[in-house]
Protein backbone atom coordinates (compact mmCIF):
# COMPACT_ATOMS: atom_id res chain seq x y z
CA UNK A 1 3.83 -19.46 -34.93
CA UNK A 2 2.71 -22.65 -33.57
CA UNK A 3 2.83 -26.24 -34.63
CA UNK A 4 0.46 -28.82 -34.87
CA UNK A 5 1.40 -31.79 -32.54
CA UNK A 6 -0.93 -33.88 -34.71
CA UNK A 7 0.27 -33.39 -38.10
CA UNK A 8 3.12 -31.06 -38.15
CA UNK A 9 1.13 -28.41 -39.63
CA UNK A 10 1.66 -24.47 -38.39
CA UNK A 11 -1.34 -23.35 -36.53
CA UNK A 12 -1.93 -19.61 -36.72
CA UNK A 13 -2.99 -17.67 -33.82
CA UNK A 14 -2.85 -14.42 -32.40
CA UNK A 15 -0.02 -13.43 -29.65
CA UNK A 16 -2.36 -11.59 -27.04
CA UNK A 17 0.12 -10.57 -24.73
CA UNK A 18 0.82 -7.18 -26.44
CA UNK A 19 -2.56 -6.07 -26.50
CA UNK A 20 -3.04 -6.66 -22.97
CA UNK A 21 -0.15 -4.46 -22.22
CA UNK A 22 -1.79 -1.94 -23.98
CA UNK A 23 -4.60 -2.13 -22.52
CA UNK A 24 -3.63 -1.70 -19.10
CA UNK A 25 -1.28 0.73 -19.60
CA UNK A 26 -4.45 2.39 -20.71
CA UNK A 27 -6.89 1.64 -18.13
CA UNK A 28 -3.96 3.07 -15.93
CA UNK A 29 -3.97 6.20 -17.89
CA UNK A 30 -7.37 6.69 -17.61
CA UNK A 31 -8.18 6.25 -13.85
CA UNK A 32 -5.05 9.03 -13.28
CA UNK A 33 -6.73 11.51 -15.42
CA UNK A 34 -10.85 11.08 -14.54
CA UNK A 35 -10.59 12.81 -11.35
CA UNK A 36 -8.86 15.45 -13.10
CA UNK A 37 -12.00 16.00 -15.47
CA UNK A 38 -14.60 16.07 -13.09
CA UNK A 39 -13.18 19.28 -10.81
CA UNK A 40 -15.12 21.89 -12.91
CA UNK A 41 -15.43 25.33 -11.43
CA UNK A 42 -12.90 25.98 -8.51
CA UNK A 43 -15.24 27.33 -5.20
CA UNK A 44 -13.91 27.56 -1.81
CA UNK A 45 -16.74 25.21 -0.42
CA UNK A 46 -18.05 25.76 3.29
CA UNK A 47 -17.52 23.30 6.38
CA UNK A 48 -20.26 21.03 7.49
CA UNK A 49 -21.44 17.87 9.20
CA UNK A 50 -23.65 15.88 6.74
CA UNK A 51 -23.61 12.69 5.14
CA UNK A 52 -22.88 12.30 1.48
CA UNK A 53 -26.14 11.68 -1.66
CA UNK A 54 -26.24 8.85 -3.50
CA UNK A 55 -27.07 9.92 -6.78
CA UNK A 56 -27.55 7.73 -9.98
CA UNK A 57 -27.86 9.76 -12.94
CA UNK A 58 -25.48 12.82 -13.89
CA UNK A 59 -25.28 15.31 -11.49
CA UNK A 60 -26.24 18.96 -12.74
CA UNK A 61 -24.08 21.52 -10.56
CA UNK A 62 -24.72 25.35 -10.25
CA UNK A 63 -21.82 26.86 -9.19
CA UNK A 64 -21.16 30.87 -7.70
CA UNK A 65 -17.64 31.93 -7.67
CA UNK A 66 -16.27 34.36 -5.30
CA UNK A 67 -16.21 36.77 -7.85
CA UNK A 68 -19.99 36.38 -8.47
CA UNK A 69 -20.33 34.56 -11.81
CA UNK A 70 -22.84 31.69 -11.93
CA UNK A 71 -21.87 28.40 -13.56
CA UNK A 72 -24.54 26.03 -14.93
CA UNK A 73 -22.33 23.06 -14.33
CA UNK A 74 -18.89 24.49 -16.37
CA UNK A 75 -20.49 27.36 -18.50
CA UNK A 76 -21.50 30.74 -17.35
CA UNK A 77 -24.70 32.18 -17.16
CA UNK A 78 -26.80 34.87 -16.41
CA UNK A 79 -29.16 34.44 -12.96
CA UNK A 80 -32.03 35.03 -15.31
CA UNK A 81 -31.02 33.08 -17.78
CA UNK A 82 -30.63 30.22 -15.31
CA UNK A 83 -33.91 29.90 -14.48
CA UNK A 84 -34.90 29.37 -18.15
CA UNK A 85 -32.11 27.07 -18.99
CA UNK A 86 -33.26 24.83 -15.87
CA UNK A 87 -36.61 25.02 -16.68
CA UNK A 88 -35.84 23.29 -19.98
CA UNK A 89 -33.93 20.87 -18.53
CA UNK A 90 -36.71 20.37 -15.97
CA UNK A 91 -39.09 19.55 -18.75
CA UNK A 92 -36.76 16.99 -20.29
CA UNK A 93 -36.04 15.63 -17.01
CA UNK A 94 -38.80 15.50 -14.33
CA UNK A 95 -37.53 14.80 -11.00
CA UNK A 96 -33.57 16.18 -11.91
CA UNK A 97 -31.87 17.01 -9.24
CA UNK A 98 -29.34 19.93 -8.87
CA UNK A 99 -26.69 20.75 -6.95
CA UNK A 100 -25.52 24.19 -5.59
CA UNK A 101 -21.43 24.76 -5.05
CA UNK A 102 -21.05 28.42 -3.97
CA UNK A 103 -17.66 29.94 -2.43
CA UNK A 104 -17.89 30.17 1.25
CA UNK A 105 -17.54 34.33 0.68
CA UNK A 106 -19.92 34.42 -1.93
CA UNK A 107 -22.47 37.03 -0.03
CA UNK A 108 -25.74 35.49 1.42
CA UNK A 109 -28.01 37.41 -0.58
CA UNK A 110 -26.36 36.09 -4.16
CA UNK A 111 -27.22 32.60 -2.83
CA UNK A 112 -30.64 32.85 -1.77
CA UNK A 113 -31.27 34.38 -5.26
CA UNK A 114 -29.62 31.53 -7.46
CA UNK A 115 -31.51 29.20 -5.14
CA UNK A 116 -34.54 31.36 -5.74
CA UNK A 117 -34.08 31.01 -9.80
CA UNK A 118 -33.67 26.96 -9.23
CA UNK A 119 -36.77 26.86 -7.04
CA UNK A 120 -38.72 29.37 -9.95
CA UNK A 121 -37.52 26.78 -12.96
CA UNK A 122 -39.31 23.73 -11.14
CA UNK A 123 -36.78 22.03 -9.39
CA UNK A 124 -37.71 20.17 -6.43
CA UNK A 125 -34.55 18.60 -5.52
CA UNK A 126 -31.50 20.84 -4.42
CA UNK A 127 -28.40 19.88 -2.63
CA UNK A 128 -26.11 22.04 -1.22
CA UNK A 129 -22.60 20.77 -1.90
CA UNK A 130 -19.97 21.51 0.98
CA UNK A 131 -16.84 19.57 2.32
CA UNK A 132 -16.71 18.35 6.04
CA UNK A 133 -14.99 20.14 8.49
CA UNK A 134 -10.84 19.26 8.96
CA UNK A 135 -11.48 16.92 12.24
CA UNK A 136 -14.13 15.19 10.81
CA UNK A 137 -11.87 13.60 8.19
């Protein structure tokens, strides 16, 4: 409590310093754990030379696993069903772009048919997600 240097009256205000421990205990809490949250799908990504996208709206990832399941970004689905659920989303979203994570031993031909089904739904925009090679870093 605080006093008036005027009067002698108590002057009531609120003791901030608490809530800005809290709240950068929590900010600190929060940039630890975002990175975890945005992983998704594990994939074994191939090598390459290329420079990063800019991108300013939420990124829609397909993903193939090793084993062979497709991922719409963290929920499986069908290659046939892809193409209609990106479709719809191409409707909603002209111009959306999508990105394609597949394992580096995913077989050539399950590729070229995912990218087939994002090519069939409308999509104009695909990037190929990989991660440069270990002397480029």
């Amino acid at each position: 409590m605080a006093f008036d240097s005027r009067g002698g009256g108590s002057i009531s205000q609120i003791n901030v310093t608490p809530l800005v421990d809290v709240m950068l205990v929590l900010l600190v809490i929060f940039m630890v754990t975002a990175p975890i949250l945005q992983q998704g799908v594990t994939v074994n990504l191939p090598e390459t030379r290329a420079a990063a996208l800019d991108g300013q709206e939420q990124p829609l990832v397909v993903g193939v696993t090793a084993a062979g399941d497709v991922y719409l970004n963290d929920n499986v689905v069908a290659v046939g069903e892809l193409r209609q659920k990106l479709e719809a989303i191409g409707r909603e979203r002209p111009g959306q772009r999508v990105f394609l994570r597949a394992d580096a031993s995913v077989p050539y031909g399950d590729v070229v048919r995912v990218i087939a089904a994002v090519k069939q739904a409308g999509i104009e925009h695909l990037g190929m997600v990989t991660t440069p090679p270990p002397d480029a870093r």
